[in-house]
C-alpha atoms as a PDB file:
ATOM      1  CA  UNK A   1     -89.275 -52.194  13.091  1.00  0.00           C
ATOM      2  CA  UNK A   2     -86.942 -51.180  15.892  1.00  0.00           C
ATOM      3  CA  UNK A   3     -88.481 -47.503  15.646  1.00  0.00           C
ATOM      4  CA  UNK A   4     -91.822 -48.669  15.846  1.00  0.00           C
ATOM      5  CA  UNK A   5     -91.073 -50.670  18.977  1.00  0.00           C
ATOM      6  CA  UNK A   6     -89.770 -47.984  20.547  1.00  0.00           C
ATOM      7  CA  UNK A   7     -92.373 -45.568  19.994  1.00  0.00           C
ATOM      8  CA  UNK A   8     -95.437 -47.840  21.105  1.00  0.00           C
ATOM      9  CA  UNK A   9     -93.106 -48.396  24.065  1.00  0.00           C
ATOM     10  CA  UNK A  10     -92.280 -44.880  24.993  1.00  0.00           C
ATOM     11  CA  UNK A  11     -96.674 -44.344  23.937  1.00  0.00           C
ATOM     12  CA  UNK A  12     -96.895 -47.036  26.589  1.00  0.00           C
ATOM     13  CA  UNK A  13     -94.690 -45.292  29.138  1.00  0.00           C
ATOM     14  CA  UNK A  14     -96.074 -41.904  28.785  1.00  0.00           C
ATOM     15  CA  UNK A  15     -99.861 -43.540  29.428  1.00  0.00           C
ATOM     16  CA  UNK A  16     -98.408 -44.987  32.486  1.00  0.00           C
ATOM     17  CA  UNK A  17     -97.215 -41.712  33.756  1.00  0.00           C
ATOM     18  CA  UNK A  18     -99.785 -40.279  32.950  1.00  0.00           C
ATOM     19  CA  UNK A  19    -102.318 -42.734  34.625  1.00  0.00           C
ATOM     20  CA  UNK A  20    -100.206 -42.584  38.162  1.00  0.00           C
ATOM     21  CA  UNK A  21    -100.502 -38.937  38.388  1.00  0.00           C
ATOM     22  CA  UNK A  22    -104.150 -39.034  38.050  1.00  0.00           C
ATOM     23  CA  UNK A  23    -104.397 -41.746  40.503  1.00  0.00           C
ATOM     24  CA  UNK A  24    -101.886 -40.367  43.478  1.00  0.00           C
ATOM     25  CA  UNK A  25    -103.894 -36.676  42.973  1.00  0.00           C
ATOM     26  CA  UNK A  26    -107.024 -38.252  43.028  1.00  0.00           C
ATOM     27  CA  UNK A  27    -105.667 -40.207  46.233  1.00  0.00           C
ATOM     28  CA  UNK A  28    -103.997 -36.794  47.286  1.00  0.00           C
ATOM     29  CA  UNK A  29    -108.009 -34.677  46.906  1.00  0.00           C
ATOM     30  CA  UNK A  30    -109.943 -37.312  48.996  1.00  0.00           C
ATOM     31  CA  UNK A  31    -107.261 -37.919  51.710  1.00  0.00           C
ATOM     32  CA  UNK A  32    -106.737 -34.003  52.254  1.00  0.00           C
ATOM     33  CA  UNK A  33    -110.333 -33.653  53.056  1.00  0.00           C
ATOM     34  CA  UNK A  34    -110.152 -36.430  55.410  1.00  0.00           C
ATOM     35  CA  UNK A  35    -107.258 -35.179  56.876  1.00  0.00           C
ATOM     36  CA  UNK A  36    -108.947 -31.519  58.386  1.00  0.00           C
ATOM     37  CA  UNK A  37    -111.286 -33.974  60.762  1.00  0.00           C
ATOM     38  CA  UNK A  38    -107.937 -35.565  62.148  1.00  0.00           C
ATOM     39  CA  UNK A  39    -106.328 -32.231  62.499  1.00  0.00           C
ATOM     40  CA  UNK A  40    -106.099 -30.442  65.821  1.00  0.00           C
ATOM     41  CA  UNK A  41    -105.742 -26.954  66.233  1.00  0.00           C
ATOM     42  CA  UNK A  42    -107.653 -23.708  65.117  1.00  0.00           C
ATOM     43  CA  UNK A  43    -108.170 -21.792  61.675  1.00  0.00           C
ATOM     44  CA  UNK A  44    -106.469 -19.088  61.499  1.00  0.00           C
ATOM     45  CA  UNK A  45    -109.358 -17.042  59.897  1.00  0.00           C
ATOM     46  CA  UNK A  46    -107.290 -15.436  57.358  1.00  0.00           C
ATOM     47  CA  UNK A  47    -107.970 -15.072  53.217  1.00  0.00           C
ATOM     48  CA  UNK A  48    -105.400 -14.728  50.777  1.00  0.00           C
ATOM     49  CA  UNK A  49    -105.851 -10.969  50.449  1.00  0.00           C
ATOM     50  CA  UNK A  50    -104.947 -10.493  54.146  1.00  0.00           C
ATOM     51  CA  UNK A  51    -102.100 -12.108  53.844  1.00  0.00           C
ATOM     52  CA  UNK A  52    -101.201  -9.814  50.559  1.00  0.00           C
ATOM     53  CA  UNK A  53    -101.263  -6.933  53.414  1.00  0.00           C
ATOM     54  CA  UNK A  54     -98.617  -8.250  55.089  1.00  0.00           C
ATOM     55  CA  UNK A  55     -95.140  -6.594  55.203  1.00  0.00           C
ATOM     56  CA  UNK A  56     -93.645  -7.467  51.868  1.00  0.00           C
ATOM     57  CA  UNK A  57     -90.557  -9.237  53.266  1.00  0.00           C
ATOM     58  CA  UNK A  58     -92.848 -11.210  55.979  1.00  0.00           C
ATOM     59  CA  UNK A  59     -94.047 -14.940  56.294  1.00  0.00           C
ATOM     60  CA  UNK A  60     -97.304 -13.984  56.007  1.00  0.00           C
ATOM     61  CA  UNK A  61     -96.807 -11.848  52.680  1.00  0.00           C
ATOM     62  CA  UNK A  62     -94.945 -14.981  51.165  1.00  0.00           C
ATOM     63  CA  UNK A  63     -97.705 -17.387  52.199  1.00  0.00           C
ATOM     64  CA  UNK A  64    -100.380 -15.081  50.704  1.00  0.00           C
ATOM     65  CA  UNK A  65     -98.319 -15.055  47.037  1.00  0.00           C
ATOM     66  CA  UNK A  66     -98.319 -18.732  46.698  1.00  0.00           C
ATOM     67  CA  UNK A  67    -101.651 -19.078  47.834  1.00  0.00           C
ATOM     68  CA  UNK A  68    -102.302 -16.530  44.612  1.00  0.00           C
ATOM     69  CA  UNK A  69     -99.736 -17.912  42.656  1.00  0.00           C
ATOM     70  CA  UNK A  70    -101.527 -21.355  42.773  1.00  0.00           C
ATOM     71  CA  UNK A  71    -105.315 -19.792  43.037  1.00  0.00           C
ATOM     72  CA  UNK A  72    -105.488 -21.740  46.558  1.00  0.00           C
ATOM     73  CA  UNK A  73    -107.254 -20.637  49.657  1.00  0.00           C
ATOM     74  CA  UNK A  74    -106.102 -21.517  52.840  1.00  0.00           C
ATOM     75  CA  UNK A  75    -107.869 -24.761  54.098  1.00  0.00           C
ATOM     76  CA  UNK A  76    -108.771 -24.340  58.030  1.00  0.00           C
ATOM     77  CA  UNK A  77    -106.657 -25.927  60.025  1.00  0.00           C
ATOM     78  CA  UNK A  78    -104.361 -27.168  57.063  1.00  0.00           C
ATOM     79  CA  UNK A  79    -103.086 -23.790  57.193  1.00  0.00           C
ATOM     80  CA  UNK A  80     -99.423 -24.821  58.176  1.00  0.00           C
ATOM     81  CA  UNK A  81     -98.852 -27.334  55.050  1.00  0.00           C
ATOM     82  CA  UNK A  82     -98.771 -24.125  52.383  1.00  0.00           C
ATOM     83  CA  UNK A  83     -96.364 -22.738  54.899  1.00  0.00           C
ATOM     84  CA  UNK A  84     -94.088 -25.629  54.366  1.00  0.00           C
ATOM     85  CA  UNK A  85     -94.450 -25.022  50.608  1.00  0.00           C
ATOM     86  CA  UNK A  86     -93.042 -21.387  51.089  1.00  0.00           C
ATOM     87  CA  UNK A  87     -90.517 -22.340  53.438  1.00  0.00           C
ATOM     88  CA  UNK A  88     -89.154 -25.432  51.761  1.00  0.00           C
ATOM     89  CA  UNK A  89     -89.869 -24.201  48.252  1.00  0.00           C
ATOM     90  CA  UNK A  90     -91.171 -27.342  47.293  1.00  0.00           C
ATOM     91  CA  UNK A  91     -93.592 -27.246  44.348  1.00  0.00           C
ATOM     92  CA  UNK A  92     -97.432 -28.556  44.338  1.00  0.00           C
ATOM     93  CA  UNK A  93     -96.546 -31.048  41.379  1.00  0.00           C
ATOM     94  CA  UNK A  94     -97.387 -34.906  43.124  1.00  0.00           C
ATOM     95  CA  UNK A  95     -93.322 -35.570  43.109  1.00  0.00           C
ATOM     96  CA  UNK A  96     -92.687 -32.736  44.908  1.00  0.00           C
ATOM     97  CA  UNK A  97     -95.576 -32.847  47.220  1.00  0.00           C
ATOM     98  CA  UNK A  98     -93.933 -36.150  47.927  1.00  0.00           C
ATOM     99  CA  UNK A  99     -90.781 -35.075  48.493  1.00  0.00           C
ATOM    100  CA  UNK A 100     -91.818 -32.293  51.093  1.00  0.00           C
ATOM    101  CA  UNK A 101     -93.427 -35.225  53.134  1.00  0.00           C
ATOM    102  CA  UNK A 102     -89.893 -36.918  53.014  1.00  0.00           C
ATOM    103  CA  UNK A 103     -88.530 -33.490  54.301  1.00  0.00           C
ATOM    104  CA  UNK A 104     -91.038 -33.331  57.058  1.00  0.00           C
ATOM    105  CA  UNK A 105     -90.426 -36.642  57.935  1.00  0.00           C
ATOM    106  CA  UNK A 106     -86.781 -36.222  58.015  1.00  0.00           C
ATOM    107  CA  UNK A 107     -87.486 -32.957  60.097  1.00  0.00           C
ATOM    108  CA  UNK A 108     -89.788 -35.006  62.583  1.00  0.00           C
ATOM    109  CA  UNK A 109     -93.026 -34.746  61.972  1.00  0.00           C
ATOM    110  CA  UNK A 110     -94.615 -37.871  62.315  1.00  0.00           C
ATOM    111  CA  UNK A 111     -97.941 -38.528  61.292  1.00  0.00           C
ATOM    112  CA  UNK A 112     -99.832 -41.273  59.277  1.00  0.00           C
ATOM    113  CA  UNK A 113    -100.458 -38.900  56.369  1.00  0.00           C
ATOM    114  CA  UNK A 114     -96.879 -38.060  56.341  1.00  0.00           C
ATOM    115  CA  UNK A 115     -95.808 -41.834  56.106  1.00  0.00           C
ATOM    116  CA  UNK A 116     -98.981 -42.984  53.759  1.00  0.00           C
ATOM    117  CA  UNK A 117     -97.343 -40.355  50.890  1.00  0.00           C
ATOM    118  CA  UNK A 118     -93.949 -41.559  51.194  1.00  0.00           C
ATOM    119  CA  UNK A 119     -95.360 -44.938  50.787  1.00  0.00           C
ATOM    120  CA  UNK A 120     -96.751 -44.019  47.747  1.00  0.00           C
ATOM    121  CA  UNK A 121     -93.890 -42.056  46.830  1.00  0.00           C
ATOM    122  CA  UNK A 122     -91.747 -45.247  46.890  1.00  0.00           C
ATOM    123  CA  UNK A 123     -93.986 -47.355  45.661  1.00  0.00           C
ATOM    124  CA  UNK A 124     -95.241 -45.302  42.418  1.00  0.00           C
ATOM    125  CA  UNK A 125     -92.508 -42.607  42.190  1.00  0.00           C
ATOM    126  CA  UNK A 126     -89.294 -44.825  41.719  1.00  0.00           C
ATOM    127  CA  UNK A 127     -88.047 -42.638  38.948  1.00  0.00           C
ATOM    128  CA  UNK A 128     -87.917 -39.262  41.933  1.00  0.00           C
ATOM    129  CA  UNK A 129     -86.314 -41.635  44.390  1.00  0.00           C
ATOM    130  CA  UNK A 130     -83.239 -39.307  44.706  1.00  0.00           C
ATOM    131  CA  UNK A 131     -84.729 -36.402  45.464  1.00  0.00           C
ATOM    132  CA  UNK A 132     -86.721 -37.633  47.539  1.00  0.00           C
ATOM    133  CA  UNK A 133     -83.425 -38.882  49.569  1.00  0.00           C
ATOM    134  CA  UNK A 134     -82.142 -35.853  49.524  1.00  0.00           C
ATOM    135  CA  UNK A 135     -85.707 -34.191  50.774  1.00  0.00           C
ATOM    136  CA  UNK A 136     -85.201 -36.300  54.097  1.00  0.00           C
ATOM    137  CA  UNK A 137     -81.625 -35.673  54.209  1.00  0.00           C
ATOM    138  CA  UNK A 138     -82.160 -31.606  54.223  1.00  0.00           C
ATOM    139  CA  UNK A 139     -85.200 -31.825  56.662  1.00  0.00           C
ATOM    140  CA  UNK A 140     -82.750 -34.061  59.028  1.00  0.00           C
ATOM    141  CA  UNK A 141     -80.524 -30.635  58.671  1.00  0.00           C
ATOM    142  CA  UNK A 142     -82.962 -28.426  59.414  1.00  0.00           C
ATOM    143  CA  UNK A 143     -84.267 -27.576  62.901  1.00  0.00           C
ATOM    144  CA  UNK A 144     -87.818 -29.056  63.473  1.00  0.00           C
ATOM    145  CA  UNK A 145     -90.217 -26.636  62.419  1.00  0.00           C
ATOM    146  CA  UNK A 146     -93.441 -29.038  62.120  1.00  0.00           C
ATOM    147  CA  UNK A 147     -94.491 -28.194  65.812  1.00  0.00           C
ATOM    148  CA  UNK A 148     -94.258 -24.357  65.330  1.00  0.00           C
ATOM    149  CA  UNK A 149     -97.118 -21.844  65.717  1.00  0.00           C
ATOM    150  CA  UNK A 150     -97.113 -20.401  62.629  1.00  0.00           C
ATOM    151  CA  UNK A 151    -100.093 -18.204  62.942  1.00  0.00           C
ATOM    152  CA  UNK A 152     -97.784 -16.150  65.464  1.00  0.00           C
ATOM    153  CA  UNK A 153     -95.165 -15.641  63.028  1.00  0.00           C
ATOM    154  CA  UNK A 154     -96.598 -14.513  59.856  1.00  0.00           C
ATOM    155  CA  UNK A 155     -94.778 -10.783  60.178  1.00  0.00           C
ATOM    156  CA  UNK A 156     -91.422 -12.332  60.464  1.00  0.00           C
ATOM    157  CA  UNK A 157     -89.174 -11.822  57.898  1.00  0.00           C
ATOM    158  CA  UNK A 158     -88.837 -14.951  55.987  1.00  0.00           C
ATOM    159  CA  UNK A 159     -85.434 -14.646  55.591  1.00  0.00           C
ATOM    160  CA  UNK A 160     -84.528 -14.478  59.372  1.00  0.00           C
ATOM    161  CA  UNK A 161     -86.806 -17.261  60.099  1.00  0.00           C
ATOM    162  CA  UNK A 162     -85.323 -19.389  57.083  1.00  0.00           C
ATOM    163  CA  UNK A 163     -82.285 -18.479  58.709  1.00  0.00           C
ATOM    164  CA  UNK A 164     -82.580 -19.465  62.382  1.00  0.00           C
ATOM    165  CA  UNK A 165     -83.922 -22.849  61.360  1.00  0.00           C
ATOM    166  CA  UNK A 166     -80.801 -23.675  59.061  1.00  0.00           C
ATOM    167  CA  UNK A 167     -83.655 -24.655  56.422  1.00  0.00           C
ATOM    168  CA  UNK A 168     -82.294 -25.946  53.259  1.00  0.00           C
ATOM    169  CA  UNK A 169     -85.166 -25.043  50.498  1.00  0.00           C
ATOM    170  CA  UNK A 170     -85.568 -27.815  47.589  1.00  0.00           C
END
């Protein structure tokens, strides 16, 4: 009986998960398109194969490998975010999407997007609490990158730029 209980409940749990993932990226695909209209700034005008013909140790070259890796585009304006994926190494998954908002946040950046996902992310995402603690805790290390240019960087070797911005990657 014990074993049944147990694997209804774990059925249960696993449904659960399952559902709140759908939900927060569902959440995650309408709010990023709302998000360009808020955004200042220009596009950069750049596809993922321009960024391939960047120096291989570059930003730029980096930036264009997870933007393969993941089949993405960059998204005008947006352009920055994917940057803080390469720089941070935080992963696309919701939890770590999540916890790279608690490492901007802890870096600076302050924006209502910013603060509406780690709302969610303590709300929904008890279970990645922790990291996300320790997100905020490395982008408090780090100096603030949020308001930087990156556009005007993308030729810099990542390393040096990691480097002289103490950033701690997930």
């Amino acid at each position: 009986m014990k074993s049944i209980f147990l694997s209804f409940y774990f059925e249960i749990q696993s449904t659960l998960k399952y559902l709140r993932e759908l939900l927060v990226s569902l959440g995650f695909t309408i709010s990023s398109k709302m998000y360009v209209f808020f955004k200042k700034g220009t596009s950069w005008h750049l596809q993922t194969t321009q960024l391939l013909s960047y120096p291989k140790h570059s930003l730029g070259f980096h930036l264009g490998c997870f933007l393969l890796k993941h089949k993405f585009e960059p998204q005008p304006r947006c352009e920055d975010h994917d940057v803080f994926h390469v720089l941070t190494g935080y992963k696309v998954d919701t939890a770590q999407e999540i916890a790279m908002q608690f490492w901007l946040w802890g870096n600076g950046k302050r924006s209502p997007f910013v603060a509406l996902a780690m709302l969610i992310g303590l709300l929904l995402y008890l279970d990645c609490y922790d990291s996300f603690t320790r997100a905020y805790l490395k982008g408090q290390y780090s100096k603030a990158i949020h308001h930087i240019d990156f556009s005007q960087h993308l030729s810099s070797p990542i390393s040096n730029f990691k480097t002289n911005n103490n950033i701690i990657s997930s």
